[in-house]
Protein backbone atom coordinates (compact mmCIF):
# COMPACT_ATOMS: atom_id res chain seq x y z
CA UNK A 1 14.59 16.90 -14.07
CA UNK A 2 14.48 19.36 -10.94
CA UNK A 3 11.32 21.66 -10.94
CA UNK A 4 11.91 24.67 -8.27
CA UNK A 5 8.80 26.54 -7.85
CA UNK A 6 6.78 28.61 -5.38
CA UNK A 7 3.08 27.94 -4.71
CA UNK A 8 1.85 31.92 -3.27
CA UNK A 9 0.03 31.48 -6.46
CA UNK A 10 -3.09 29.66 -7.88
CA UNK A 11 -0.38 28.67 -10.74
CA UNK A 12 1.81 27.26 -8.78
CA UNK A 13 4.77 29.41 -11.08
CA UNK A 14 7.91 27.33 -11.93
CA UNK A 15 11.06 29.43 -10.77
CA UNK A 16 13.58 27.28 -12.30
CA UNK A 17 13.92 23.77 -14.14
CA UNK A 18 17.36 21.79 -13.59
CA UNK A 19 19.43 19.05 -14.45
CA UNK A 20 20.00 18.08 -10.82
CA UNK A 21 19.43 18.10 -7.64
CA UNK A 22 22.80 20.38 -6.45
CA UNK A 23 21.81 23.01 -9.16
CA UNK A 24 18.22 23.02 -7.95
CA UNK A 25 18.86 23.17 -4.46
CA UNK A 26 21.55 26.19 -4.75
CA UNK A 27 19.09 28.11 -6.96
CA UNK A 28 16.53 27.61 -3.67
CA UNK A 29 19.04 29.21 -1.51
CA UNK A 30 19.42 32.13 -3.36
CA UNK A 31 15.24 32.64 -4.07
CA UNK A 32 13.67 31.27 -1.06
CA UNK A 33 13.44 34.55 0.84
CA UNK A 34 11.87 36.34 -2.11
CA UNK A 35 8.64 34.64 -1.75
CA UNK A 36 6.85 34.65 1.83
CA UNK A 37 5.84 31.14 2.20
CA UNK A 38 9.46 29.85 0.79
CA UNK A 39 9.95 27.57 -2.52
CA UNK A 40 9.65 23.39 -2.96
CA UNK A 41 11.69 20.95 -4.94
CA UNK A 42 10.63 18.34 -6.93
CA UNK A 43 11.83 15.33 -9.35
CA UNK A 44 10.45 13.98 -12.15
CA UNK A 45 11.91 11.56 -13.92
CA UNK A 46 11.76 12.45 -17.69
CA UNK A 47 13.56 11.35 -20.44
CA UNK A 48 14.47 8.26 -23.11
CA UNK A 49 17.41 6.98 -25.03
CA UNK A 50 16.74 5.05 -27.70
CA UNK A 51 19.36 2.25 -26.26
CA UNK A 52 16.73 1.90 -23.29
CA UNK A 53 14.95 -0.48 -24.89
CA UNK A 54 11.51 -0.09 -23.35
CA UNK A 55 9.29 3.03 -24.00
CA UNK A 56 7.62 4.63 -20.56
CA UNK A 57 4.94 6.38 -22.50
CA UNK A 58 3.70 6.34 -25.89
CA UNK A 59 0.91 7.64 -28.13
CA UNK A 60 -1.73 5.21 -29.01
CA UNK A 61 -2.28 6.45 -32.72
């Protein structure tokens, strides 16, 4: 997933959470100049299928 956020703040607020990268980037474009110091991208790989066979992280009960 595509986190879009601005960091003018202690919180460092989340503006947007995408799919991809093209959805992220054109919701930049259209927020950027709202916040003085601009917006940053990030990815984070999140997700599992249960046909993927190997679990990234798991709760030790």
């Amino acid at each position: 997933m595509w986190i879009v956020q601005h960091d003018e703040s202690p919180h460092n607020t989340v503006l947007g959470v995408f799919a991809t990268g093209d959805e992220a980037y054109a919701f930049m474009e259209t927020v950027k100049d709202d916040y003085e110091n601009g917006v940053i991208c990030s990815y984070f790989p999140i997700g599992y299928r249960s046909t993927d066979g190997e679990v990234l992280y798991r709760a030790e009960i």
